[in-house]
PDB file of N, CA and C in Angstrom:
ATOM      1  N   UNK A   1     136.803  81.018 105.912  1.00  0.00           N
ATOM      2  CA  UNK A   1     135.718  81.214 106.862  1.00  0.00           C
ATOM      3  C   UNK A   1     135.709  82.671 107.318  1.00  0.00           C
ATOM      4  N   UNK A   2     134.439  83.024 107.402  1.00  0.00           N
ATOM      5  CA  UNK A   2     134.208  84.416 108.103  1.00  0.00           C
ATOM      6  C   UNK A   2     134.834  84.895 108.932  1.00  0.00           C
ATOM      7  N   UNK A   3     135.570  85.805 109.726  1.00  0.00           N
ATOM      8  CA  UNK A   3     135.487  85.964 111.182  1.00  0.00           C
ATOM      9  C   UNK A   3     134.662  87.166 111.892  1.00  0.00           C
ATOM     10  N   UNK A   4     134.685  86.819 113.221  1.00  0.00           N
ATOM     11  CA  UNK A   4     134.250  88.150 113.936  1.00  0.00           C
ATOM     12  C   UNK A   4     134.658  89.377 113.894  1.00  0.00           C
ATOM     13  N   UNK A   5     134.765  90.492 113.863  1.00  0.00           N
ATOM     14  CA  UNK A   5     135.140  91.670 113.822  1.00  0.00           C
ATOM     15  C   UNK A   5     134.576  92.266 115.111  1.00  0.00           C
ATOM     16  N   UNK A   6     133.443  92.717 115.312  1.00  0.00           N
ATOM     17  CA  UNK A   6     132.635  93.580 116.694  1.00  0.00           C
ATOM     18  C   UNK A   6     131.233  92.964 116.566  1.00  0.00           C
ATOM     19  N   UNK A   7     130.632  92.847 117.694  1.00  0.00           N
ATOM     20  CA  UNK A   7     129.917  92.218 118.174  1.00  0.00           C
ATOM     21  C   UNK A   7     129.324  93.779 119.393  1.00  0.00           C
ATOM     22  N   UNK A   8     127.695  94.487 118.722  1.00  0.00           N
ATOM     23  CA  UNK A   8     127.429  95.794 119.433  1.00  0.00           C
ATOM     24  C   UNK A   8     125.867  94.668 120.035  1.00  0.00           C
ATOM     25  N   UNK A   9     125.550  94.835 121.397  1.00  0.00           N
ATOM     26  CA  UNK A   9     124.909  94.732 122.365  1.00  0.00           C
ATOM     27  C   UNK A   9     123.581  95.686 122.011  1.00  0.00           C
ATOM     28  N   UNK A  10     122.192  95.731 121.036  1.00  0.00           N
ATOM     29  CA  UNK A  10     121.148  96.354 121.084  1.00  0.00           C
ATOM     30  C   UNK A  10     120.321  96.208 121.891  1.00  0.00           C
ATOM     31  N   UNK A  11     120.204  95.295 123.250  1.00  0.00           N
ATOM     32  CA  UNK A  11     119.417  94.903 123.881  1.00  0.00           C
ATOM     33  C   UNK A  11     119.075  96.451 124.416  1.00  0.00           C
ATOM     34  N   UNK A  12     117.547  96.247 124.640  1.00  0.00           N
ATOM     35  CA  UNK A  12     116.590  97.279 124.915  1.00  0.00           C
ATOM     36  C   UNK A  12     116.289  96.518 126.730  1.00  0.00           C
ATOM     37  N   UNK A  13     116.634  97.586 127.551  1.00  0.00           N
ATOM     38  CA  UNK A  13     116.403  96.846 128.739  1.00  0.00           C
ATOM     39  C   UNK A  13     115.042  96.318 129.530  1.00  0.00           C
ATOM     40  N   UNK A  14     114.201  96.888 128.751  1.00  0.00           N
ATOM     41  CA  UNK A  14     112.789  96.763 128.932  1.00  0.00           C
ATOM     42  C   UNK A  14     112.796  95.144 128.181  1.00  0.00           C
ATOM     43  N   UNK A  15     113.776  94.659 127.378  1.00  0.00           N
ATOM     44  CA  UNK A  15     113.132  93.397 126.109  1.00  0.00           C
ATOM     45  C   UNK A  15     113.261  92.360 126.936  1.00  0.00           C
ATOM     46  N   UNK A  16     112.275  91.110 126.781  1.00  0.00           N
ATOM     47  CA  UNK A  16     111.806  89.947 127.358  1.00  0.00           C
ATOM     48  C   UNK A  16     112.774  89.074 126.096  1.00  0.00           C
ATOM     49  N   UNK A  17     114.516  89.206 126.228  1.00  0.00           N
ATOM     50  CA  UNK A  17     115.570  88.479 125.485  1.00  0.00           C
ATOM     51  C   UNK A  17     116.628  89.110 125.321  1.00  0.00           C
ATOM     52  N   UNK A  18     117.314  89.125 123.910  1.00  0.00           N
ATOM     53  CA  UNK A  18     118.081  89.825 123.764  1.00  0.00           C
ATOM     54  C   UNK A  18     118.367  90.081 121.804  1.00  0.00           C
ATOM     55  N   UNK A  19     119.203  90.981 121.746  1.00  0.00           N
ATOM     56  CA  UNK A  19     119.503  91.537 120.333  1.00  0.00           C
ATOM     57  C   UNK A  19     121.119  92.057 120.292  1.00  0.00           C
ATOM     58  N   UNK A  20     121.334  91.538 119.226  1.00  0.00           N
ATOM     59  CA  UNK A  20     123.019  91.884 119.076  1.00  0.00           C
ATOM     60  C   UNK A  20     123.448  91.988 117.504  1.00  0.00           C
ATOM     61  N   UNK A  21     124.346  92.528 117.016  1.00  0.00           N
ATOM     62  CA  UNK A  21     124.360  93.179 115.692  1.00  0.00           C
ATOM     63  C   UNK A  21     125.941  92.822 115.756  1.00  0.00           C
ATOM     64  N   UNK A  22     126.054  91.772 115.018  1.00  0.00           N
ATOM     65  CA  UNK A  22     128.010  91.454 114.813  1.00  0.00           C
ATOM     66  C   UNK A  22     128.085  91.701 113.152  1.00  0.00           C
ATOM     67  N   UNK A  23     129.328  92.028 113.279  1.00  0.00           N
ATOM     68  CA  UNK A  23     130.131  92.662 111.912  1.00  0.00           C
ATOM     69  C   UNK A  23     131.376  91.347 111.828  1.00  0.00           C
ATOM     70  N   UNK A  24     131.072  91.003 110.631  1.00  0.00           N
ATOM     71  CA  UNK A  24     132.170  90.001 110.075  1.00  0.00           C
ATOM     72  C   UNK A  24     132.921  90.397 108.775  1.00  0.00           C
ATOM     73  N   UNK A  25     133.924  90.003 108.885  1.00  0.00           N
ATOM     74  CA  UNK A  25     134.697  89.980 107.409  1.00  0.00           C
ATOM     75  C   UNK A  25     134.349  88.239 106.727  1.00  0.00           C
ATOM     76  N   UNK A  26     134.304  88.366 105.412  1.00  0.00           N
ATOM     77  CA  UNK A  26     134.706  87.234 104.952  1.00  0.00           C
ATOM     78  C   UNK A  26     135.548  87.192 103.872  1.00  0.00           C
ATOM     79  N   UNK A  27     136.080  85.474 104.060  1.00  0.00           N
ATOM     80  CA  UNK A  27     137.216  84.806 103.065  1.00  0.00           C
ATOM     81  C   UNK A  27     137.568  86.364 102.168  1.00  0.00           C
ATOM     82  N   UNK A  28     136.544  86.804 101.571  1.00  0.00           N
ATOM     83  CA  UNK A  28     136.940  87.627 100.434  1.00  0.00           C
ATOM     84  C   UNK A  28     137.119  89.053 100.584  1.00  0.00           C
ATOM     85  N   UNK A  29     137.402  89.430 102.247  1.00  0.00           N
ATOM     86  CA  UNK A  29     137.806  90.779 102.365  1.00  0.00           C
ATOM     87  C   UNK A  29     136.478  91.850 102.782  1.00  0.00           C
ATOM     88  N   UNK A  30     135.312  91.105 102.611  1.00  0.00           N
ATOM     89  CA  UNK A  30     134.204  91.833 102.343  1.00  0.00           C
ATOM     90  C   UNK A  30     133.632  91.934 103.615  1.00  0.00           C
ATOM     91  N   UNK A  31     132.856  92.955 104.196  1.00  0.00           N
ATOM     92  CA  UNK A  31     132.085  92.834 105.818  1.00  0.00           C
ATOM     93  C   UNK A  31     130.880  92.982 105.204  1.00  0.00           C
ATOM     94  N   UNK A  32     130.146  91.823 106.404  1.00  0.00           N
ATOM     95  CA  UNK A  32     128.545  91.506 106.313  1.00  0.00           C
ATOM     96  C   UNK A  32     128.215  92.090 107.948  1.00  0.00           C
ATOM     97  N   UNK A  33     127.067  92.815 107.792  1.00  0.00           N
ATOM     98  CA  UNK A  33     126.120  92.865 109.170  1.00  0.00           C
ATOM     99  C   UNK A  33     125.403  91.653 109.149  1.00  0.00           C
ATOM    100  N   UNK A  34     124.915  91.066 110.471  1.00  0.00           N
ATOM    101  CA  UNK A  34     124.087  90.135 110.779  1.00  0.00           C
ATOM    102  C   UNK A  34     123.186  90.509 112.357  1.00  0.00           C
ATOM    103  N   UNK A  35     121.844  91.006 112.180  1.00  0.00           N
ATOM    104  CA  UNK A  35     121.397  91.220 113.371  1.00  0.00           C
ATOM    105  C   UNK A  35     120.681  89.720 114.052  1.00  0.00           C
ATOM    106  N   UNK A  36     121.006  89.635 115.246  1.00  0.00           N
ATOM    107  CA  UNK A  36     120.786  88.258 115.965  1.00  0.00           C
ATOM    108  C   UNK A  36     119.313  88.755 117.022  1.00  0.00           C
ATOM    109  N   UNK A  37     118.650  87.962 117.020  1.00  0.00           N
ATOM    110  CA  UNK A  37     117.421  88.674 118.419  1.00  0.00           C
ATOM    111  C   UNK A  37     116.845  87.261 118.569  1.00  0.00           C
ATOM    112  N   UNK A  38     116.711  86.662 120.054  1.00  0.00           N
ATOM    113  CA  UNK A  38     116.341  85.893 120.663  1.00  0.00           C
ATOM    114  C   UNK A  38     115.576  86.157 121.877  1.00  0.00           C
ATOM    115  N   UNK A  39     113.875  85.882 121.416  1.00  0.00           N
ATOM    116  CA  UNK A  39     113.027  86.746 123.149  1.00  0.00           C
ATOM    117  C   UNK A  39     113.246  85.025 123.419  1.00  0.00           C
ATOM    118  N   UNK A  40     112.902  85.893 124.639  1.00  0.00           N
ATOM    119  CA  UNK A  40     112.752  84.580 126.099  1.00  0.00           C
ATOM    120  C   UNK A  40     111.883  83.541 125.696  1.00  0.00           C
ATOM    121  N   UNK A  41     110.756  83.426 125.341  1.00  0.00           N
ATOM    122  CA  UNK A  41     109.878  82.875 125.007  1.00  0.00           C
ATOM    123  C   UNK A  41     110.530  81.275 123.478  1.00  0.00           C
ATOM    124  N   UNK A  42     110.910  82.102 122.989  1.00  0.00           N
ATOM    125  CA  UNK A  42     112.091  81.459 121.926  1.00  0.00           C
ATOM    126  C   UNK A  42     113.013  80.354 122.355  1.00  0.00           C
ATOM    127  N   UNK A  43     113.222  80.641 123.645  1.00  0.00           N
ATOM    128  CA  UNK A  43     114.630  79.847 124.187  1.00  0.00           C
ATOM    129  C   UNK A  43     113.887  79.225 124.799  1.00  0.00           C
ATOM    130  N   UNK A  44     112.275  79.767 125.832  1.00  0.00           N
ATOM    131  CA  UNK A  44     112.152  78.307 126.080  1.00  0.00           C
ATOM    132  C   UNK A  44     111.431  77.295 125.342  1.00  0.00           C
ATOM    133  N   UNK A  45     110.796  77.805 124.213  1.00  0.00           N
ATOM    134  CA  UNK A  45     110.160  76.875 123.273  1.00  0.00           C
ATOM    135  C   UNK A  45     111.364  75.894 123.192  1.00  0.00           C
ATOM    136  N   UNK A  46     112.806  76.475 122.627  1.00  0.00           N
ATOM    137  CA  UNK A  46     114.027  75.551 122.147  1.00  0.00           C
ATOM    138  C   UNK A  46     113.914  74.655 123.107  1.00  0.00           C
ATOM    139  N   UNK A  47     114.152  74.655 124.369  1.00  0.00           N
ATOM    140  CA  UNK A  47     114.295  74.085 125.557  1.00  0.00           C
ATOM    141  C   UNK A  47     112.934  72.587 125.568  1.00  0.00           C
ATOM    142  N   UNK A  48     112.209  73.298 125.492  1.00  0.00           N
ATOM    143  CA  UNK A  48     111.103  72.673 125.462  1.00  0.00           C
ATOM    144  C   UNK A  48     111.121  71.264 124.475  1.00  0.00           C
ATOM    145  N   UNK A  49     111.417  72.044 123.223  1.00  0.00           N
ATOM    146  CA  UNK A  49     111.525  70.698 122.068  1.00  0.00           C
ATOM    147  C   UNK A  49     112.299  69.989 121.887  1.00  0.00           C
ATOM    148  N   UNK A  50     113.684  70.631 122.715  1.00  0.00           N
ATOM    149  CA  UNK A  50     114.891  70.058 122.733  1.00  0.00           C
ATOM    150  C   UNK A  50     115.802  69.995 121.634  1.00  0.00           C
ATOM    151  N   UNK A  51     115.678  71.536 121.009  1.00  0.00           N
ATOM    152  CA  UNK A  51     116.130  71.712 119.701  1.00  0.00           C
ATOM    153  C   UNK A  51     117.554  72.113 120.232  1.00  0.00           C
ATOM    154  N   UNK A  52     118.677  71.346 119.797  1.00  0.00           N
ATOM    155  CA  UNK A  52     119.861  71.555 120.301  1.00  0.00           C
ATOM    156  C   UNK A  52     120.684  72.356 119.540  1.00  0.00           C
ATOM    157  N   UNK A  53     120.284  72.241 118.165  1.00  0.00           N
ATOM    158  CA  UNK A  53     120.261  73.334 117.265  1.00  0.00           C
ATOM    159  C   UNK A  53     120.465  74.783 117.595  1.00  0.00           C
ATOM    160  N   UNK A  54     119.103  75.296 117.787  1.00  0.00           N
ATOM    161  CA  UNK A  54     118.689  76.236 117.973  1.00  0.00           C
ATOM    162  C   UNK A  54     119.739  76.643 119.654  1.00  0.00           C
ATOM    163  N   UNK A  55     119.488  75.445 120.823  1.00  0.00           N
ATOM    164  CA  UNK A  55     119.767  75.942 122.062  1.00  0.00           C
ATOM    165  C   UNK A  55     121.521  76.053 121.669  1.00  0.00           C
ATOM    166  N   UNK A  56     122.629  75.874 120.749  1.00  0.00           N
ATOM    167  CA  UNK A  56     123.643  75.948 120.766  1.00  0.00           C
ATOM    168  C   UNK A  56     123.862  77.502 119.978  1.00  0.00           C
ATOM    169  N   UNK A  57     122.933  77.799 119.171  1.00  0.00           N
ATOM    170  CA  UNK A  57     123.084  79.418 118.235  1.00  0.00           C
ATOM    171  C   UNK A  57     122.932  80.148 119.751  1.00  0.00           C
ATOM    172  N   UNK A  58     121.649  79.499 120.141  1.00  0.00           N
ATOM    173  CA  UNK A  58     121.201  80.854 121.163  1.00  0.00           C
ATOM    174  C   UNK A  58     122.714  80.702 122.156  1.00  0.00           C
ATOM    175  N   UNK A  59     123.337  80.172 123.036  1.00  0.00           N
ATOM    176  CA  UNK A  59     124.275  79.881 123.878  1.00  0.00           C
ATOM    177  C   UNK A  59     125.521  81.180 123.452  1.00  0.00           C
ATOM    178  N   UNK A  60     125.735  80.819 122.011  1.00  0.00           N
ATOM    179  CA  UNK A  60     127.100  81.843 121.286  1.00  0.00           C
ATOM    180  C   UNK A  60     126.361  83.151 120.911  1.00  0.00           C
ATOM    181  N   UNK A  61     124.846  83.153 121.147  1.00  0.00           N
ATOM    182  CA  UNK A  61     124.433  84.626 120.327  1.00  0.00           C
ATOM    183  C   UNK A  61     124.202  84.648 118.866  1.00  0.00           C
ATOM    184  N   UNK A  62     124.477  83.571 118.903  1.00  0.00           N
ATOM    185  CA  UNK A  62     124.253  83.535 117.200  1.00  0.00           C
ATOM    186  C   UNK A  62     125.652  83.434 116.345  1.00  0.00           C
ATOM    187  N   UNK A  63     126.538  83.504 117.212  1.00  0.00           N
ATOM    188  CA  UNK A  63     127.882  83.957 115.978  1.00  0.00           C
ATOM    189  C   UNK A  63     128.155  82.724 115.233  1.00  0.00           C
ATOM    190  N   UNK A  64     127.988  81.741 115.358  1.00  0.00           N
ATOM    191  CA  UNK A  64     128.588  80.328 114.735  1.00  0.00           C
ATOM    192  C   UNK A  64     126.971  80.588 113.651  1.00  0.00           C
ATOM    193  N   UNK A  65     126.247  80.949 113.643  1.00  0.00           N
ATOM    194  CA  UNK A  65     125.457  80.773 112.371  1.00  0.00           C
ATOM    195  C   UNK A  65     125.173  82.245 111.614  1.00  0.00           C
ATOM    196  N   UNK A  66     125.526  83.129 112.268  1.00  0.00           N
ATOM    197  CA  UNK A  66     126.089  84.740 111.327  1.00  0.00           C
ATOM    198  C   UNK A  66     127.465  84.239 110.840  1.00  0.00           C
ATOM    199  N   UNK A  67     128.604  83.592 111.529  1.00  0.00           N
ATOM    200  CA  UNK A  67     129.691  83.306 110.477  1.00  0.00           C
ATOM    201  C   UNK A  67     129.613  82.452 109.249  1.00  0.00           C
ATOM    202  N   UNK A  68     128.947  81.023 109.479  1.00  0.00           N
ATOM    203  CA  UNK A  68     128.406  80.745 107.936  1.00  0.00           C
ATOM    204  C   UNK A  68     127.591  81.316 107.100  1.00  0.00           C
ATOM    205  N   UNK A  69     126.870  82.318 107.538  1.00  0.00           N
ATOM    206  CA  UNK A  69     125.566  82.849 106.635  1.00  0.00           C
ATOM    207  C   UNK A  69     126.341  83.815 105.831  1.00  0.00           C
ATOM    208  N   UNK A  70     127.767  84.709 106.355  1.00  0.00           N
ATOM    209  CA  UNK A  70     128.402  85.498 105.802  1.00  0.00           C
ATOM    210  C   UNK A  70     128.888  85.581 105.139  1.00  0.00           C
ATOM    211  N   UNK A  71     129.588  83.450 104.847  1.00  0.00           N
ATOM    212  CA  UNK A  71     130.520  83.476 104.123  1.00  0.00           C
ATOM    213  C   UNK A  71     129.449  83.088 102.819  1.00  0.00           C
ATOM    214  N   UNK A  72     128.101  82.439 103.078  1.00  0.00           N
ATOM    215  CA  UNK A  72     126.720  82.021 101.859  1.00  0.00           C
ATOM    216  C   UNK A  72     125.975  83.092 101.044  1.00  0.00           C
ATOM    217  N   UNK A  73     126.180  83.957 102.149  1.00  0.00           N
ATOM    218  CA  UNK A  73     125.452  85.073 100.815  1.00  0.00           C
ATOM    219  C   UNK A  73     126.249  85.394  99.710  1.00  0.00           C
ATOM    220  N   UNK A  74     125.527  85.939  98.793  1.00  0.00           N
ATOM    221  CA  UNK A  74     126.105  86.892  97.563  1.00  0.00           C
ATOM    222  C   UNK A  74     127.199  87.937  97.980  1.00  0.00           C
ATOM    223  N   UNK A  75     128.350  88.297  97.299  1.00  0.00           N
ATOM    224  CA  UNK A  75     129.286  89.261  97.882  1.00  0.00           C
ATOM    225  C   UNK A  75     128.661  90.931  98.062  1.00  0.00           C
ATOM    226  N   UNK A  76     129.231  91.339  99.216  1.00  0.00           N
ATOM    227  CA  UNK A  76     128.749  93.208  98.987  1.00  0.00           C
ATOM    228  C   UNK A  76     129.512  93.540  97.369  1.00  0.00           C
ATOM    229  N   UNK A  77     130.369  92.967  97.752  1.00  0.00           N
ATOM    230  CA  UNK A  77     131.053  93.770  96.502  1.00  0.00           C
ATOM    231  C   UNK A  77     130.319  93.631  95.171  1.00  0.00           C
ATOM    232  N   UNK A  78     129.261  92.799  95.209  1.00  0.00           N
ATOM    233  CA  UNK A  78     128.842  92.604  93.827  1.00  0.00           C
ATOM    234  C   UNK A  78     127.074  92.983  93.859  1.00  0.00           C
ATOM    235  N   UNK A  79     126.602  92.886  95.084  1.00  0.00           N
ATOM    236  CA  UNK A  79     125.561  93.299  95.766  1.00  0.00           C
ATOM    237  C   UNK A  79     125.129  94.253  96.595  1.00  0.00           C
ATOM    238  N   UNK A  80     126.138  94.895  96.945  1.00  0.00           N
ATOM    239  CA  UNK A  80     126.069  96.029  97.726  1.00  0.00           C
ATOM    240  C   UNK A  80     125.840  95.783  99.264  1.00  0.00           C
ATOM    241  N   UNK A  81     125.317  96.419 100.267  1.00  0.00           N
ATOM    242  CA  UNK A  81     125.533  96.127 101.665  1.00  0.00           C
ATOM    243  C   UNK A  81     124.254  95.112 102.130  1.00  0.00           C
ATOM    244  N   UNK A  82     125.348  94.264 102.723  1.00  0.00           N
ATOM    245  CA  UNK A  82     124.010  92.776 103.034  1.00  0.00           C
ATOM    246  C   UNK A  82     124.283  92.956 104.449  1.00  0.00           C
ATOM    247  N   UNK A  83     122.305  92.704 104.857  1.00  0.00           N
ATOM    248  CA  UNK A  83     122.008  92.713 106.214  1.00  0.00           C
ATOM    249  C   UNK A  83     121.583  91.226 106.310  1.00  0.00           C
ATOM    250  N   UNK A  84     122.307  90.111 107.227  1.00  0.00           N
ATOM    251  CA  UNK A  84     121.658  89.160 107.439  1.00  0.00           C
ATOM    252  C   UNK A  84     120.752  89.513 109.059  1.00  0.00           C
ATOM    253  N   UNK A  85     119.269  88.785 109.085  1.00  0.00           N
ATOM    254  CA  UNK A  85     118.645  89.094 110.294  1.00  0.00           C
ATOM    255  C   UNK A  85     118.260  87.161 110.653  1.00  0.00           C
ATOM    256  N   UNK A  86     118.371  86.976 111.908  1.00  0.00           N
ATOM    257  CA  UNK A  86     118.346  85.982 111.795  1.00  0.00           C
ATOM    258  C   UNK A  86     117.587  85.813 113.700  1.00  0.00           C
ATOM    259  N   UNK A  87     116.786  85.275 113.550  1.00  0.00           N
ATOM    260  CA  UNK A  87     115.780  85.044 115.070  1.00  0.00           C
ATOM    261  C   UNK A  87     115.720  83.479 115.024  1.00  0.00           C
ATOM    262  N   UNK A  88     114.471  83.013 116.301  1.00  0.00           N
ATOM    263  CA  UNK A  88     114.498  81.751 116.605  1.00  0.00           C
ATOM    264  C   UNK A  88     112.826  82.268 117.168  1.00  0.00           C
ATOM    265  N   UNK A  89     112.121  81.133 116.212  1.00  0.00           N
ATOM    266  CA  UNK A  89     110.873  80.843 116.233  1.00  0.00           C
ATOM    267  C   UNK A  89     110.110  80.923 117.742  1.00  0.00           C
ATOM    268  N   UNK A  90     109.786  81.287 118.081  1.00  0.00           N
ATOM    269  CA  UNK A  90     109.074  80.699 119.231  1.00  0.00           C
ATOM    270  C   UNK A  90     107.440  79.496 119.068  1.00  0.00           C
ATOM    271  N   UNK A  91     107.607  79.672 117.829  1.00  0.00           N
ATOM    272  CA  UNK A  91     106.071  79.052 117.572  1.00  0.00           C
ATOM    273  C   UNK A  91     106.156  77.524 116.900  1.00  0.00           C
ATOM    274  N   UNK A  92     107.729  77.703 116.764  1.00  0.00           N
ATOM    275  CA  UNK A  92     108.106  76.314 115.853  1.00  0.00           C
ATOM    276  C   UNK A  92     109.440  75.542 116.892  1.00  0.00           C
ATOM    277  N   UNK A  93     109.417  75.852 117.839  1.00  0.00           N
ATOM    278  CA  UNK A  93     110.338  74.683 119.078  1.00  0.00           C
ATOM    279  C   UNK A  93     111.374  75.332 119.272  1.00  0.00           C
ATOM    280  N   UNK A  94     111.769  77.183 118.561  1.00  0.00           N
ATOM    281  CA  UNK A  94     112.466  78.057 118.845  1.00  0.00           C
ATOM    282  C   UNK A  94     113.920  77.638 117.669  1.00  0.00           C
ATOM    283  N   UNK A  95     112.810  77.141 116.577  1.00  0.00           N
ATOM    284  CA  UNK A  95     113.687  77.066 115.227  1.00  0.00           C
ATOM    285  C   UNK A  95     114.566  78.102 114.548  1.00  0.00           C
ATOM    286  N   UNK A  96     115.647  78.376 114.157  1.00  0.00           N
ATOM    287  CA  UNK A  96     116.098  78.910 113.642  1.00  0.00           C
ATOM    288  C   UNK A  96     115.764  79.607 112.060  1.00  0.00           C
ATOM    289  N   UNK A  97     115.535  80.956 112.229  1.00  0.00           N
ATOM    290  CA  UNK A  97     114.991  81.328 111.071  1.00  0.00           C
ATOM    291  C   UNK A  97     116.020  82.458 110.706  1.00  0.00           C
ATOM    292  N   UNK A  98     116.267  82.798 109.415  1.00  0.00           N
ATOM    293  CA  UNK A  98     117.002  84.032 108.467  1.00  0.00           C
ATOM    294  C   UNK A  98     116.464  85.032 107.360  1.00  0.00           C
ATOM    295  N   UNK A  99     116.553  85.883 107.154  1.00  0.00           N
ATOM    296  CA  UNK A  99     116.565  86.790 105.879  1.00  0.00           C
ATOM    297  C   UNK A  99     117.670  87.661 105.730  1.00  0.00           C
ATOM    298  N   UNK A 100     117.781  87.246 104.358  1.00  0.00           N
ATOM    299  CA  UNK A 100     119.015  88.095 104.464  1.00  0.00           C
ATOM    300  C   UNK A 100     118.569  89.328 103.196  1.00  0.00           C
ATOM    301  N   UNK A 101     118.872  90.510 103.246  1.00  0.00           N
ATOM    302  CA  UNK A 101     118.708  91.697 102.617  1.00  0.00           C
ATOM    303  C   UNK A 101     119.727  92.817 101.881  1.00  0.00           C
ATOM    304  N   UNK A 102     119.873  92.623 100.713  1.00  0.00           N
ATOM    305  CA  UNK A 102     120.909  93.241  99.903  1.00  0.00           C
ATOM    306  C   UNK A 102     120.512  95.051  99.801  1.00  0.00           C
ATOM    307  N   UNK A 103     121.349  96.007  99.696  1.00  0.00           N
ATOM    308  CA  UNK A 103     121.587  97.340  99.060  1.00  0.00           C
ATOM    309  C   UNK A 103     122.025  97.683  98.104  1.00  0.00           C
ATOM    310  N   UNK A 104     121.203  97.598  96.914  1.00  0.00           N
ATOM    311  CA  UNK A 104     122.275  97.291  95.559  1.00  0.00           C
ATOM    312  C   UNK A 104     122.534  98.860  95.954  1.00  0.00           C
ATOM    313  N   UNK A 105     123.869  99.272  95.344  1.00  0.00           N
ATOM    314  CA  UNK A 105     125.011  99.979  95.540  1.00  0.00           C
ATOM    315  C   UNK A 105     124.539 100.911  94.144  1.00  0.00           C
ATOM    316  N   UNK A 106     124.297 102.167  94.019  1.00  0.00           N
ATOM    317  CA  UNK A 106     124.116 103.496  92.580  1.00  0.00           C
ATOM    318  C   UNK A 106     125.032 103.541  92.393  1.00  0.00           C
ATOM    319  N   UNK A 107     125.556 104.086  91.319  1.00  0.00           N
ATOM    320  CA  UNK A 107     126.825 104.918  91.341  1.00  0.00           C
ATOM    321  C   UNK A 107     126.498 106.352  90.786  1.00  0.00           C
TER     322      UNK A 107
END
């Protein structure tokens, strides 16, 4: 399993939520970025639908679903630097949504 490494705070103090950018290692030595962003509006849709799902990512910030996504993607080492981005719907009951984005690596 993945773990945490640093966990950097992007929240913009003007933002109606929040944004956070954690760095994990996984099983295989390798570090993944994963940017997390949850507006207000998001959490209360979750709230609203009673997506417990969603209201348990938002609670940790996201880290319990950046640590599995880290260990699911393709390796850097074979893909180069992976950005997982991962939000919560506001339009769908504050569903959990992902993309994740590779850097293939030149030499």
């Amino acid at each position: 399993m993945a773990e945490l490494i640093d966990t950097v705070d992007l929240t913009d103090p003007t933002q109606s939520g929040w944004a956070v950018d954690h760095r994990m290692r996984r099983a295989d030595g390798e570090e993944v970025h994963a940017e997390v962003r949850c507006w207000d509006d998001a959490r209360r849709s979750a709230e609203r639908s009673g997506n417990e799902v969603a209201l348990l990512a938002i609670a940790d910030r996201g880290v319990s679903v950046a640590l599995e996504l880290a260990e699911r993607v393709d390796s850097p080492a074979e893909r180069g630097a992976v950005l997982i981005s991962i939000w919560f719907d506001p339009s769908d009951g504050g569903r959990l949504r992902n993309r994740v984005g590779y850097e293939v690596s030149r030499p």
